[in-house]
Every structure is written in structure tokens, then in C-alpha cells.
C-alpha atoms as a PDB file:
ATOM      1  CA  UNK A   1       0.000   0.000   0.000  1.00  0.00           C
ATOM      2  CA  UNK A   2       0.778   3.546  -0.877  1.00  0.00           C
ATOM      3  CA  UNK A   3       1.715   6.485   1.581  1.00  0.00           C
ATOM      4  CA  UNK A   4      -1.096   9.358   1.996  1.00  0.00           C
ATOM      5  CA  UNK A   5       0.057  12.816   0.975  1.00  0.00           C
ATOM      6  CA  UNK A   6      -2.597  15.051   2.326  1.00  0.00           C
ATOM      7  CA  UNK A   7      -2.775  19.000   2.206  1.00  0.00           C
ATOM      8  CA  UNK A   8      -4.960  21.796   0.931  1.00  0.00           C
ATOM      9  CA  UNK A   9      -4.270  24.810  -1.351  1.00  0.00           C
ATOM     10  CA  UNK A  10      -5.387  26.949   1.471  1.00  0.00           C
ATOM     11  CA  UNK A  11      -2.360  26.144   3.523  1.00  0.00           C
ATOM     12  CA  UNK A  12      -0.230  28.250   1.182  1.00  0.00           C
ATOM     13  CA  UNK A  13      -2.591  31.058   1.151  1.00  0.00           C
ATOM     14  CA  UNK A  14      -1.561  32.701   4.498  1.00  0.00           C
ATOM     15  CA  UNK A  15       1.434  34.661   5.356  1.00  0.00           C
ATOM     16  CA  UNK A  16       2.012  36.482   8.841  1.00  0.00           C
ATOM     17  CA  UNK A  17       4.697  39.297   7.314  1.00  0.00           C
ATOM     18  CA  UNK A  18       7.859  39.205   5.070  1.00  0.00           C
ATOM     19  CA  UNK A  19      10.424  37.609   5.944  1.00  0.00           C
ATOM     20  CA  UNK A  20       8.559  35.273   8.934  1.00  0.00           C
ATOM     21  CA  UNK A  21       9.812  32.136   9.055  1.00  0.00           C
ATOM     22  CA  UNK A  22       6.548  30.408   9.009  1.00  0.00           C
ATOM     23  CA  UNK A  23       6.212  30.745   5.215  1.00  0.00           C
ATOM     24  CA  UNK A  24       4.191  29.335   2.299  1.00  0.00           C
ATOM     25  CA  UNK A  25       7.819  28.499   0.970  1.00  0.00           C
ATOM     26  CA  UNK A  26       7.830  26.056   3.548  1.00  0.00           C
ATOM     27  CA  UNK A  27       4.684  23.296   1.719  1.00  0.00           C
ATOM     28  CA  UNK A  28       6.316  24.480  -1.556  1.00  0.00           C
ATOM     29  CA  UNK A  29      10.176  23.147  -0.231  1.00  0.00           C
ATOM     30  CA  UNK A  30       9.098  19.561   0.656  1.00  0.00           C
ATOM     31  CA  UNK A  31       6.838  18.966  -2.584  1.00  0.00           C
ATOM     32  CA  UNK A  32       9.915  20.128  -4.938  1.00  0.00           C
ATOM     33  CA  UNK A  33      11.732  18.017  -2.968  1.00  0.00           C
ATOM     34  CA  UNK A  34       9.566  15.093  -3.551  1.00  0.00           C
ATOM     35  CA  UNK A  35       9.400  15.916  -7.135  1.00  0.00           C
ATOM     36  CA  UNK A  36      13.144  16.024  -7.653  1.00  0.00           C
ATOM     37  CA  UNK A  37      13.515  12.753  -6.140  1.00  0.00           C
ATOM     38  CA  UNK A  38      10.797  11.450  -8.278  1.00  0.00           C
ATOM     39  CA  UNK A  39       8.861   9.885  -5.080  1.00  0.00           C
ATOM     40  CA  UNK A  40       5.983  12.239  -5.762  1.00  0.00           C
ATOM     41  CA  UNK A  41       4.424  10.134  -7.853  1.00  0.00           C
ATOM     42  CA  UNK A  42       4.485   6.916  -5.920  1.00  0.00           C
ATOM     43  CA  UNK A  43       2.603   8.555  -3.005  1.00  0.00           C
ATOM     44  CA  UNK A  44      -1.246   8.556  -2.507  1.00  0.00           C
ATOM     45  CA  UNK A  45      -2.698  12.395  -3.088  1.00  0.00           C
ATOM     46  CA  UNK A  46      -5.409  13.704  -0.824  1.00  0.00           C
ATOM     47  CA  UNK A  47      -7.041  16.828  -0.412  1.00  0.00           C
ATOM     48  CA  UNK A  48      -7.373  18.037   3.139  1.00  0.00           C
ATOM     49  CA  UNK A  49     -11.611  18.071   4.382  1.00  0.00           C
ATOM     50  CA  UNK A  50     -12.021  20.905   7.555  1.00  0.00           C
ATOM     51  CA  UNK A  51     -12.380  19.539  10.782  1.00  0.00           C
ATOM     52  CA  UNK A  52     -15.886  19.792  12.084  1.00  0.00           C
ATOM     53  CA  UNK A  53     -16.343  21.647  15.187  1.00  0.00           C
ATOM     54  CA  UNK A  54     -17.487  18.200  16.816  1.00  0.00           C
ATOM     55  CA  UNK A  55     -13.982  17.137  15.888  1.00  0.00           C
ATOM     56  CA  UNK A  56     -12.413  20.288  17.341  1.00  0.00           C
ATOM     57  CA  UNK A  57     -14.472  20.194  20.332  1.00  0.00           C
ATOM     58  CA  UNK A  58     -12.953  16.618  21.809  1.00  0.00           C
ATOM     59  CA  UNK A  59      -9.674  18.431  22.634  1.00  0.00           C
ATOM     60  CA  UNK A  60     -10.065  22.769  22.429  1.00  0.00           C
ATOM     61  CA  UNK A  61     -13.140  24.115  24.409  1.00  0.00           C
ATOM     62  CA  UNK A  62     -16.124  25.353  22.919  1.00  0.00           C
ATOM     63  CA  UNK A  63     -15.041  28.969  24.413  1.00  0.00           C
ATOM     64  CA  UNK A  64     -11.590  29.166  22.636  1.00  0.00           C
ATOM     65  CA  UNK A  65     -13.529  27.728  19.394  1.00  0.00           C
ATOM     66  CA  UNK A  66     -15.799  30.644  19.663  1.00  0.00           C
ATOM     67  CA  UNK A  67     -12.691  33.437  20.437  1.00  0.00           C
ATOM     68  CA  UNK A  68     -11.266  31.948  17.551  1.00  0.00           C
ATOM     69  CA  UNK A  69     -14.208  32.614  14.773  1.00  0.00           C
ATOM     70  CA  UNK A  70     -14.739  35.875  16.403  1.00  0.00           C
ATOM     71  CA  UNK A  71     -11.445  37.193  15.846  1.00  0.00           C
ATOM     72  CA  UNK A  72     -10.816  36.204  12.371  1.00  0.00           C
ATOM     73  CA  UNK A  73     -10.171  39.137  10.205  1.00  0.00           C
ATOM     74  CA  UNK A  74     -11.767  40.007   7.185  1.00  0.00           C
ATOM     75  CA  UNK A  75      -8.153  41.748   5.892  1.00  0.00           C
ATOM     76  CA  UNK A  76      -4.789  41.980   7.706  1.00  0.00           C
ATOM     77  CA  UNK A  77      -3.662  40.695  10.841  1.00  0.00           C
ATOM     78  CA  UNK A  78      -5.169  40.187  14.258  1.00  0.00           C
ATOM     79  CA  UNK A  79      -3.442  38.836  17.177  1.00  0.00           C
ATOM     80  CA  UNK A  80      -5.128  35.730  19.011  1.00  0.00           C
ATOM     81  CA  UNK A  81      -1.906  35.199  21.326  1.00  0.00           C
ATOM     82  CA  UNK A  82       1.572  36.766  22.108  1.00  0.00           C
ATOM     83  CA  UNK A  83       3.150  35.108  18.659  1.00  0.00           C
ATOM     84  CA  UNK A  84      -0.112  34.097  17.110  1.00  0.00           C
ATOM     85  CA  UNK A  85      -1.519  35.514  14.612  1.00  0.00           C
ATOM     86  CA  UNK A  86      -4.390  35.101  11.800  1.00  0.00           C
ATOM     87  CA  UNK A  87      -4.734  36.851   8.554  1.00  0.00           C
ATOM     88  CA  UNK A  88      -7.814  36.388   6.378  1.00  0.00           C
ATOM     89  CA  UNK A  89      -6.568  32.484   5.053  1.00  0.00           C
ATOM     90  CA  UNK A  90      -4.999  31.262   8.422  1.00  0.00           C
ATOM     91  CA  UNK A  91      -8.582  30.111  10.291  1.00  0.00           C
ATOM     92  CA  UNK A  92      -9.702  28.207   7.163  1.00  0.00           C
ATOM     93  CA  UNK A  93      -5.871  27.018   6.731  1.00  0.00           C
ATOM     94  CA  UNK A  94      -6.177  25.648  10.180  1.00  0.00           C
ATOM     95  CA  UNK A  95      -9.407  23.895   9.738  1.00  0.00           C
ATOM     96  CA  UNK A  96      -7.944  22.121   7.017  1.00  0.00           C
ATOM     97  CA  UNK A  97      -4.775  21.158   8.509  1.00  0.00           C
ATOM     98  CA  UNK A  98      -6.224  19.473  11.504  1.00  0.00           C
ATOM     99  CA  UNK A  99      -8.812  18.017   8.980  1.00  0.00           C
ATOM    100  CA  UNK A 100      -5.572  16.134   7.163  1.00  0.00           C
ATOM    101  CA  UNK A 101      -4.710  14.502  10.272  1.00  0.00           C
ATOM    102  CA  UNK A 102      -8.497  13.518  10.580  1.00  0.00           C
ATOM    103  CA  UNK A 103      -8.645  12.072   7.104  1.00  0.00           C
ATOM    104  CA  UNK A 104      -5.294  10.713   7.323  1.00  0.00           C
ATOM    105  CA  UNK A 105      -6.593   9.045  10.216  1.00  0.00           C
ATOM    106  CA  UNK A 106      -9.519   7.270   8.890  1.00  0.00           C
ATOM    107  CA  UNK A 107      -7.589   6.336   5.621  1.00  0.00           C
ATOM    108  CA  UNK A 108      -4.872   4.234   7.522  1.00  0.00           C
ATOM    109  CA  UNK A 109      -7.722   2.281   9.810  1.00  0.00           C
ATOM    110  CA  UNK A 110      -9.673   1.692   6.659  1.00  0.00           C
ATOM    111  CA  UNK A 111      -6.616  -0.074   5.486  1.00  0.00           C
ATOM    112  CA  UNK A 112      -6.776   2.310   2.340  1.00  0.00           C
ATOM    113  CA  UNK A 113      -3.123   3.420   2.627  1.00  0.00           C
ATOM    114  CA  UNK A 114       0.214   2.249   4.864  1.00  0.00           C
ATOM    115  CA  UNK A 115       0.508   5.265   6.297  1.00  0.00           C
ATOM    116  CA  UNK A 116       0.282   9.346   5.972  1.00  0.00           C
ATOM    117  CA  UNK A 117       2.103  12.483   5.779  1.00  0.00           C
ATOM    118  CA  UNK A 118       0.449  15.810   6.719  1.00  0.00           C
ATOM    119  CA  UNK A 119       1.824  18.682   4.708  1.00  0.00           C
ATOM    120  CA  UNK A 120       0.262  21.660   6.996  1.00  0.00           C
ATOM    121  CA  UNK A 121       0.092  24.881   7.979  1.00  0.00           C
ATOM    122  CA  UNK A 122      -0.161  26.343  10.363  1.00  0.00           C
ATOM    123  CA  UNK A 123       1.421  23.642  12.985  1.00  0.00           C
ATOM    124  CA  UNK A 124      -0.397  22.483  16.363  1.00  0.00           C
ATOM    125  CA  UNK A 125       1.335  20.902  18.985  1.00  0.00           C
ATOM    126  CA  UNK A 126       1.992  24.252  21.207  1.00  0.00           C
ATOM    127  CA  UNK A 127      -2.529  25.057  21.004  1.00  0.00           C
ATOM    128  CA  UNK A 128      -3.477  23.665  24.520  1.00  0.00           C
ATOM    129  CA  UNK A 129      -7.183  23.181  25.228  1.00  0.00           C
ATOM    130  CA  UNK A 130      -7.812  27.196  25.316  1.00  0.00           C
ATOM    131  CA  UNK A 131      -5.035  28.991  23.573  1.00  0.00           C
ATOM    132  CA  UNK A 132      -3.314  29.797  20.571  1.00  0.00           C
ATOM    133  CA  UNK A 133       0.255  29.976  20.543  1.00  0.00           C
ATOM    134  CA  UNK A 134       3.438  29.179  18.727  1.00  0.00           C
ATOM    135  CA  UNK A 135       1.796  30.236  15.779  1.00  0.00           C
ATOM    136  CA  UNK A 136      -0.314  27.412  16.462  1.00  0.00           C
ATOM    137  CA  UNK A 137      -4.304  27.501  16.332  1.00  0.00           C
ATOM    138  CA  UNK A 138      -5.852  24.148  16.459  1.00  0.00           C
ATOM    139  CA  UNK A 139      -3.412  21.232  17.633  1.00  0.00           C
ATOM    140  CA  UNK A 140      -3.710  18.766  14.585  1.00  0.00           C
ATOM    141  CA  UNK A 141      -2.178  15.770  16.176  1.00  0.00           C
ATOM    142  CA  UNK A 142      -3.954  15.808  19.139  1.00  0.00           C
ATOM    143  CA  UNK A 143      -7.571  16.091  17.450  1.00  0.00           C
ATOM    144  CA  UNK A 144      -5.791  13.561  14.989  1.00  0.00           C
ATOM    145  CA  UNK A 145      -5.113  11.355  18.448  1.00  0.00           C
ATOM    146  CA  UNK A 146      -8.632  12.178  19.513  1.00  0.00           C
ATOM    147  CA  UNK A 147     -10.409  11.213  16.372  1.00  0.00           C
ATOM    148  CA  UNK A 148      -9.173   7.638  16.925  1.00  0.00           C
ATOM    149  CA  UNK A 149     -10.008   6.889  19.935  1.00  0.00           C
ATOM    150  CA  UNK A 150     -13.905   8.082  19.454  1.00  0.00           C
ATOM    151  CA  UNK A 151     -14.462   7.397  16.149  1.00  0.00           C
ATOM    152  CA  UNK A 152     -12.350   3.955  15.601  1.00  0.00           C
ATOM    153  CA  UNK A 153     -11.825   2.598  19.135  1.00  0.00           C
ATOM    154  CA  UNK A 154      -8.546   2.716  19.585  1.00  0.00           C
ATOM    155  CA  UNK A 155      -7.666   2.612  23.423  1.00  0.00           C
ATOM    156  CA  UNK A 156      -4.236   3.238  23.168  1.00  0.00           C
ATOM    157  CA  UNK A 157      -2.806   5.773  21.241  1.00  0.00           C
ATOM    158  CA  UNK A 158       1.195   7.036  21.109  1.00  0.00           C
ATOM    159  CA  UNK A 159       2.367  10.402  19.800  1.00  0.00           C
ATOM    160  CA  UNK A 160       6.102  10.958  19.326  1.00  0.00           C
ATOM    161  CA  UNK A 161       7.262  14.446  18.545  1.00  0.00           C
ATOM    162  CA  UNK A 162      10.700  15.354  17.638  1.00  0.00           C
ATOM    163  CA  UNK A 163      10.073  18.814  16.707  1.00  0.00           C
ATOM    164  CA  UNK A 164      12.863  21.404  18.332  1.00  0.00           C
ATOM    165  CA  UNK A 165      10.399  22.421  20.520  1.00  0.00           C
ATOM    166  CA  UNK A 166       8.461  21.030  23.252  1.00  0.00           C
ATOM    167  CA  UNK A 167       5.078  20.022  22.740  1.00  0.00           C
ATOM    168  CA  UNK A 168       3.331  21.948  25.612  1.00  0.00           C
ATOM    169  CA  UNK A 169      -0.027  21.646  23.541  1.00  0.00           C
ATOM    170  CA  UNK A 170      -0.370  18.219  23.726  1.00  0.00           C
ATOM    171  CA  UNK A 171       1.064  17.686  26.713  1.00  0.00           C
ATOM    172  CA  UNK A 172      -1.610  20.359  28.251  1.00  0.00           C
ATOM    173  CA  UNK A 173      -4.729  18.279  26.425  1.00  0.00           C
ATOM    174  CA  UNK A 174      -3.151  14.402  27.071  1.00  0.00           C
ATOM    175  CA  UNK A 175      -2.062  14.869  30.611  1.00  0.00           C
ATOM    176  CA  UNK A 176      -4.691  13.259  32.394  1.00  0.00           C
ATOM    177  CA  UNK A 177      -5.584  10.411  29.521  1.00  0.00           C
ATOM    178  CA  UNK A 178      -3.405   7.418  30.270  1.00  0.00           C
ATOM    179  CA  UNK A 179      -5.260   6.299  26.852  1.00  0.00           C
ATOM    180  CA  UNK A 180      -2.076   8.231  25.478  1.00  0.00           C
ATOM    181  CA  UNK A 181       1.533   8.133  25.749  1.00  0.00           C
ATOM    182  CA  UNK A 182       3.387  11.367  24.524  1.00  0.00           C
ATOM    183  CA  UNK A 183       7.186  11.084  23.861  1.00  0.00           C
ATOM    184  CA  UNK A 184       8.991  14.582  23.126  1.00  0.00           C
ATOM    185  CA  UNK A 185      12.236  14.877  23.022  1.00  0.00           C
ATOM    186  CA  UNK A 186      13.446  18.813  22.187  1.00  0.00           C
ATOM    187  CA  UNK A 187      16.105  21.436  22.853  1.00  0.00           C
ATOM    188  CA  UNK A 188      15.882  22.957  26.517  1.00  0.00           C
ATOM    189  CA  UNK A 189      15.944  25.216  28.335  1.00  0.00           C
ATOM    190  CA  UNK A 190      14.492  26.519  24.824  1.00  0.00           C
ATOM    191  CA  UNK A 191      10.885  27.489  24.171  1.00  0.00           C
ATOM    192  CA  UNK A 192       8.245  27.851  25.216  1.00  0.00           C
ATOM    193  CA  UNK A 193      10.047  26.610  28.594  1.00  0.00           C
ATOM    194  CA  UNK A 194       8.026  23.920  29.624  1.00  0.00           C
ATOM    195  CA  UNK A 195       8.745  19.993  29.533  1.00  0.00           C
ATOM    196  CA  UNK A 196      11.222  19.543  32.226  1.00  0.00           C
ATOM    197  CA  UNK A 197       9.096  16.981  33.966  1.00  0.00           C
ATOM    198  CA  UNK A 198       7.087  13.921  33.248  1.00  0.00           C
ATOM    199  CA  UNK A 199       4.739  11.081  34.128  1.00  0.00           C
ATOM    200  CA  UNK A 200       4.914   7.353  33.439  1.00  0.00           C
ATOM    201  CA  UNK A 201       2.722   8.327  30.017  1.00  0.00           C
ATOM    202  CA  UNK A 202       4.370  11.565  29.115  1.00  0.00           C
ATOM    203  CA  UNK A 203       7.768  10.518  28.145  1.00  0.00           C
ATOM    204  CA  UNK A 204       9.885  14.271  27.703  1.00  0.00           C
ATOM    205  CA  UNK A 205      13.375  13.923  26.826  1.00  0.00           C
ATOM    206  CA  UNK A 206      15.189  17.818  27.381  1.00  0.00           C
ATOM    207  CA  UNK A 207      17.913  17.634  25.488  1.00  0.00           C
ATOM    208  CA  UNK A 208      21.191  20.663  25.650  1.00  0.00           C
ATOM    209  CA  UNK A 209      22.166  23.142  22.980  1.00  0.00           C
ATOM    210  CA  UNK A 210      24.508  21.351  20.635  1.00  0.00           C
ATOM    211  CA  UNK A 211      23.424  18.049  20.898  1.00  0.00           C
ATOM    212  CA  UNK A 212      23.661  16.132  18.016  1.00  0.00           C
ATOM    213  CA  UNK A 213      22.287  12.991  16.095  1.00  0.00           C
ATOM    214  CA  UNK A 214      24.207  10.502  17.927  1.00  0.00           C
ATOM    215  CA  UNK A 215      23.028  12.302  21.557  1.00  0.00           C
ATOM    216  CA  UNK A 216      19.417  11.954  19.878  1.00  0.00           C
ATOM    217  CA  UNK A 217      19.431   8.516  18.992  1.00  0.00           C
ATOM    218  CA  UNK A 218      20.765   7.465  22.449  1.00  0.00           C
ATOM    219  CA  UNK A 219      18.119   9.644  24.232  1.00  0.00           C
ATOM    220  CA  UNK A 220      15.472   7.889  21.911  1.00  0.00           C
ATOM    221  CA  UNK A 221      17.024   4.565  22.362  1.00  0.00           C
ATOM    222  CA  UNK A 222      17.079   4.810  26.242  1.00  0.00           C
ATOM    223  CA  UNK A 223      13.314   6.447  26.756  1.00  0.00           C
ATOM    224  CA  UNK A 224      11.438   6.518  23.956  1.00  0.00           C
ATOM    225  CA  UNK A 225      12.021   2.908  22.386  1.00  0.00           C
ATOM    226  CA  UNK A 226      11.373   1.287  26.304  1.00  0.00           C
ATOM    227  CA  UNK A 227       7.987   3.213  27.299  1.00  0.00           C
ATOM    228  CA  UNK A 228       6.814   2.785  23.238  1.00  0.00           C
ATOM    229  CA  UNK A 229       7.081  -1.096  23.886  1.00  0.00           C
ATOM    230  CA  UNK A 230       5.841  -1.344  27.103  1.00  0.00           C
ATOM    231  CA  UNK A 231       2.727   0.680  25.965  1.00  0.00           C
ATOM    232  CA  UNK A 232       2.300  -1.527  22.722  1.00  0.00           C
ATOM    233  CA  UNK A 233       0.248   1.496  20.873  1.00  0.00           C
ATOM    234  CA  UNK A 234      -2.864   0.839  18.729  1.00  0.00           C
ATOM    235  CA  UNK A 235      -1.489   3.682  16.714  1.00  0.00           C
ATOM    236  CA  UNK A 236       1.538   6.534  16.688  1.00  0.00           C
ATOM    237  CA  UNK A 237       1.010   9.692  15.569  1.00  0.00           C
ATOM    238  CA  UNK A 238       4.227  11.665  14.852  1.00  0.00           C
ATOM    239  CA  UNK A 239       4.675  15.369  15.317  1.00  0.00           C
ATOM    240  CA  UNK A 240       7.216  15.802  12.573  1.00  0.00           C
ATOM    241  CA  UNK A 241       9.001  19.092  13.237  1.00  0.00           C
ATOM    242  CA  UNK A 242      12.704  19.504  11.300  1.00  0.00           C
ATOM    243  CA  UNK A 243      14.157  22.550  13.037  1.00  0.00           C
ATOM    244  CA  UNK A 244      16.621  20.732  15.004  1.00  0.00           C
ATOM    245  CA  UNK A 245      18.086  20.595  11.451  1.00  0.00           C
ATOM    246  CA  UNK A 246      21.849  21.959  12.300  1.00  0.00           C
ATOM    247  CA  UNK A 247      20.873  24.947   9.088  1.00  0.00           C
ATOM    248  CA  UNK A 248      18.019  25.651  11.031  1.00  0.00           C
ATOM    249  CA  UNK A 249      18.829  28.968  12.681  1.00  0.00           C
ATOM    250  CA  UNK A 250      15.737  28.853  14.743  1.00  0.00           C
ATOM    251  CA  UNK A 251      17.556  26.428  17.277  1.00  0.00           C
ATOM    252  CA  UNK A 252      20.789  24.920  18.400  1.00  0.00           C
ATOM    253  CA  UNK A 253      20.668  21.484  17.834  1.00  0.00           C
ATOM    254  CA  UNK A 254      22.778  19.662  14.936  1.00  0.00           C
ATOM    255  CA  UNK A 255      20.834  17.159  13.748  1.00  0.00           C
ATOM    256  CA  UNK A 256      21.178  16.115   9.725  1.00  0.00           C
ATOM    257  CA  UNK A 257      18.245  14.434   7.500  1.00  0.00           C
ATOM    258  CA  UNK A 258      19.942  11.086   8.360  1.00  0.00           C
ATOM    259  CA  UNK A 259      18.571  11.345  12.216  1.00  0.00           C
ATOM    260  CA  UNK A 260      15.435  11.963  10.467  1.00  0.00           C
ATOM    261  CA  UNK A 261      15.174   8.960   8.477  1.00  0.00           C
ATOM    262  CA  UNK A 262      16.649   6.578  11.688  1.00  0.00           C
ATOM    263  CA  UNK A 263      14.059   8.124  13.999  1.00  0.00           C
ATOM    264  CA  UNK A 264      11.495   7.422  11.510  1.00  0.00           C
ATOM    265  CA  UNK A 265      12.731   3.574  11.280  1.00  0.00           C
ATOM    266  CA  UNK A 266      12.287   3.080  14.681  1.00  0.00           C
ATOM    267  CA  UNK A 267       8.765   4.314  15.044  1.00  0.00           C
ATOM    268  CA  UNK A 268       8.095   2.405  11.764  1.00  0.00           C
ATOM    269  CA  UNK A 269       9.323  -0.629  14.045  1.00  0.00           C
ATOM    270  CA  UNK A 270       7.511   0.102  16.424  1.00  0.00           C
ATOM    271  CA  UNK A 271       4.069   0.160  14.211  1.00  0.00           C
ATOM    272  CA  UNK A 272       4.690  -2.878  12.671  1.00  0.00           C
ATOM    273  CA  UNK A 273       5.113  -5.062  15.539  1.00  0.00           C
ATOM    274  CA  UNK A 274       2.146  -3.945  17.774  1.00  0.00           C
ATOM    275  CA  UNK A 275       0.021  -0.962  15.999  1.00  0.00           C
ATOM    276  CA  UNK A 276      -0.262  -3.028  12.449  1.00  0.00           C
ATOM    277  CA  UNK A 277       2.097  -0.284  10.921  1.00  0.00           C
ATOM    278  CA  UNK A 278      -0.536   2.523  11.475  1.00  0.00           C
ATOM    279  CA  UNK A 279       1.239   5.669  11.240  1.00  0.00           C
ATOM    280  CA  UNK A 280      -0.377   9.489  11.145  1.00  0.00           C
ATOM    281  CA  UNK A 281       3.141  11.797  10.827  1.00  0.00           C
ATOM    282  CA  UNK A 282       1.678  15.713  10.649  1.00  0.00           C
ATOM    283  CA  UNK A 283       4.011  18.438  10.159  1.00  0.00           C
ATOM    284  CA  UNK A 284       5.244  20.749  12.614  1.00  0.00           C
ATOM    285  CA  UNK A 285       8.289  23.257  12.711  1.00  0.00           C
ATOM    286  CA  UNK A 286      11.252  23.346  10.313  1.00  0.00           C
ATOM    287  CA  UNK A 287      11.884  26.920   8.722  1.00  0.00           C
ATOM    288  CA  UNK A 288      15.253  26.743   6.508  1.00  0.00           C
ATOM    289  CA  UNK A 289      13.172  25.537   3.368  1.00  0.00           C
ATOM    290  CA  UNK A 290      15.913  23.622   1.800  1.00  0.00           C
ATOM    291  CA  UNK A 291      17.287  21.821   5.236  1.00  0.00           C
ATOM    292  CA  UNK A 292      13.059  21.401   5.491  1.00  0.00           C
ATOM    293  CA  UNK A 293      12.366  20.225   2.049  1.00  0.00           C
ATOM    294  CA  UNK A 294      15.140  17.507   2.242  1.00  0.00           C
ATOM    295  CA  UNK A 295      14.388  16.615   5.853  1.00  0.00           C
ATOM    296  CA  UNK A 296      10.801  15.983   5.358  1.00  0.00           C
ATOM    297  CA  UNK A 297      11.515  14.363   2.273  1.00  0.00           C
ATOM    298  CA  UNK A 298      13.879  11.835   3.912  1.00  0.00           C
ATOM    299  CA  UNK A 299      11.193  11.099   6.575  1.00  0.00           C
ATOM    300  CA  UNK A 300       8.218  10.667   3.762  1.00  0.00           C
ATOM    301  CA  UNK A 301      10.843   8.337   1.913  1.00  0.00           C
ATOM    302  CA  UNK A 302      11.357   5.679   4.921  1.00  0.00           C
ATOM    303  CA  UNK A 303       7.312   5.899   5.689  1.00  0.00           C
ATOM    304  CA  UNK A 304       6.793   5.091   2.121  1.00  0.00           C
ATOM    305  CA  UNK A 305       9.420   2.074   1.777  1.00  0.00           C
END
């Protein structure tokens, strides 16, 4: 079976202001990629549906919902948090991006692809229950996470997240469901500060300025790999963020698109021995386009065989 490659046209529509690293060039950076390596074609193209609000409502409140529609602007930009912002595309943009994770969803427990790969804007994992942040608005692997569980029956769901930063999101909405093991593993102290403790189902893995891939695959080796088999997931969604890329000037960490492919492999392993290879991998940070474009596509390339 193929890989999914889901998206929408909308996600390309919104920019915050020039030269923001959160950029449309982004999407367009991982499809050349894709295209230049000529595994475009081989993958299995989907157009993102928007999440319902029944969707959204299992992990944001109705109240931040509501904040949310009220404050979307008919032209320029309007601030919904510290270093959030919308401009007339971004709600819509959101509604399809956690809407890919959604569809991705039901397409790998239909059995209709392998797996999926989310190519969104904006990200999610820093939106907790009631707030925007991180330029995040809905958290797209956490409704993703969500979605399983009601709609498919899935009582144990992992998410691992390698993005630079910590997922304080996800953490915020999963903390009190032992129906979900998080593992994060990002730079600290970095932001948004948070992450420095855990639980026996919220796995966080701090790791210093400067580390590199071989620091990462030990830290992933010695917590992730352990609580991952102990838990024996249903399913693993991935929060797929590539700014620990070492040309990533966002961070400090010095990771290549190598560590990127091996910590795919091992969640791949993981999959196929106890979640029947069910993989939902949604994009999440990674602002050098080129060091993004070849990261992702490394990633999508051990996903897709």
C-alpha cells in the first residue's frame, strides 16, 4: 500500500509578514523536494476536508472555538496570542490542517493506505485546550489522536514528537488520559520553557544546545524505544518538526536528514510489531526551506518504503 500525501491549497494562502519564518515556501520546499527525487508520484494524493467543530471540540473548548471565529479578520492581521496571529486564510488554513490529520486518520484504519504524511500549515502541537500559541491555532495531532479513539476505538494511542520544541499543547490536552503516551524529546531550556518533567505516560526527553544525532538517537534509544514497547500502541502519531536541522537557525541542535530517516525507522518498528504499521506523521516546525524540504523528504521516503 501507498503512503497518503494530504494537504490543501489553502495552507499556502496565508502569510504572517515578510520575511517570517513560518512561510508558504515552507509546503512548496518539501513537494519540490519530492518531485526532484521522483517519489511524488508513488505517493497517494489527498485533499485536506475541515475539521468539524465536533472534531475540534474533543480536545479545544467550545469557548476558545468561539474566540477563535470571532477574531478572524476580514483583511490583515489580528493577534489571538503573544506570537499568534491570523490573517484572512490562516482560520480556514487551520481547519484544514487538523482536517488532514483527521482524514489521514480514517484512511490508515480503513486499510486504504500504509501510512500518511500531513503537509500543513499552520502547525499544532503548542494550542493547549484554550489557547493559541506558537503560531499554532488548532493542535492537529492531538484532534488527529482524539479522532481515533472516538471514532475507531482505539484505546491506546502514542504520539512521538521530535520537533525542536516542546510540545506543551499536547502535553496540556493528554495529561490526564493514560489512553495516550506522549514522547517529546526537544532542545531545553528553549521554548516555550516547559517539559522539564514527566509522568509514566508523558515521556519528555530535554535535550542541551549542541546536541547532536548521535546524543538523539541514544536519548530515543534509552526512553522513547522502552515506554513505546511497554505501551504496545494501537497507533503513533508523529509530530514531525525539522528545526533541530543543524541549518536551522531557529535552534541549536545539529541534527542532519539522516537522524530523520533513523528516527522514523524506529517508530516504523515500532508500528509494525504492535500498531499493524498505522502511522499518522503531521508536520510541525522546520523553517530553513531547503534543510526542510530535504528533511521531510527523507522522513516521507522511509514511511513510504
Amino acid at each position: 500500500m501507498q503512503t497518503a500525501f494530504i494537504t490543501h491549497p489553502t495552507c499556502l494562502k496565508y502569510t504572517i509578514e515578510t520575511g517570517h519564518p513560518d512561510s508558504p515556501a515552507r509546503l512548496m520546499a518539501i513537494e519540490d523536494q519530492l518531485i526532484a527525487s521522483g517519489l511524488y508520484h508513488f505517493l497517494q494524493h489527498h485533499e485536506a476536508p475541515r475539521a468539524s467543530r465536533a472534531q475540534l471540540e474533543r480536545v479545544h473548548t467550545t469557548a476558545y472555538l468561539d474566540r477563535l471565529s470571532a477574531a478572524a479578520p476580514s483583511e490583515g492581521l489580528v493577534a489571538v496570542g503573544a506570537d499568534t496571529w491570523m490573517n484572512p486564510f490562516t482560520l480556514e488554513a487551520a481547519l484544514h490542517a487538523a482536517g488532514a490529520v483527521i482524514l489521514g486518520t480514517d484512511l490508515v484504519m480503513a486499510g486504504k493506505v500504509a501510512n500518511a504524511f500531513c503537509s500543513i500549515r499552520p502547525p499544532g502541537h503548542h494550542a493547549s485546550r484554550d489557547q493559541a500559541m506558537g503560531l499554532c491555532l488548532f493542535n492537529n495531532v492531538a484532534v488527529g489522536a482524539a479522532h481515533a479513539l472516538a471514532a475507531h476505538g482505539l484505546s491506546r494511542i502514542a504520539i512521538a514528537d521530535f520537533d525542536v520544541h516542546h510540545g506543551n499543547g499536547t502535553e496540556d490536552i493528554f495529561r490526564d488520559d493514560p489512553r495516550v503516551l506522549m514522547c517529546s524529546l526537544f532542545q531545553h531550556p528553549f521554548y516555550p520553557h516547559t517539559g522539564a518533567t514527566g509522568s509514566d505516560h508523558i515521556i519528555n526527553v530535554p535535550l542541551a544546545e549542541g546536541t547532536d544525532g548521535a546524543g538523539m538517537r541514544r536519548a530515543v534509544l534509552a526512553h522513547w524505544l522502552p515506554a513505546l514497547q511497554s505501551f504496545q500502541p494501537e497507533m503513533i502519531f508523529i509530530s514531525a518538526g525539522f528545526d533541530g536541522h543543524w541549518q536551522d537557525e531557529i535552534a541549536d541542535l545539529l541534527l542532519v536528514e539522516s537522524d530523520y530517516s533513523w528516527i522514523t525507522q524506529q517508530l516504523k518498528a515500532v508500528a509494525a510489531t504492535c500498531s499493524k504499521g498505522r502511522i499518522v506523521s503531521a508536520l510541525e516546525g522546520g523553517y530553513e526551506p531547503h534543510a526542510l524540504g530535504r528533511s521531510a523528504m527523507a522522513h516521507i521516503k522511509v514511511l513510504s518504503d
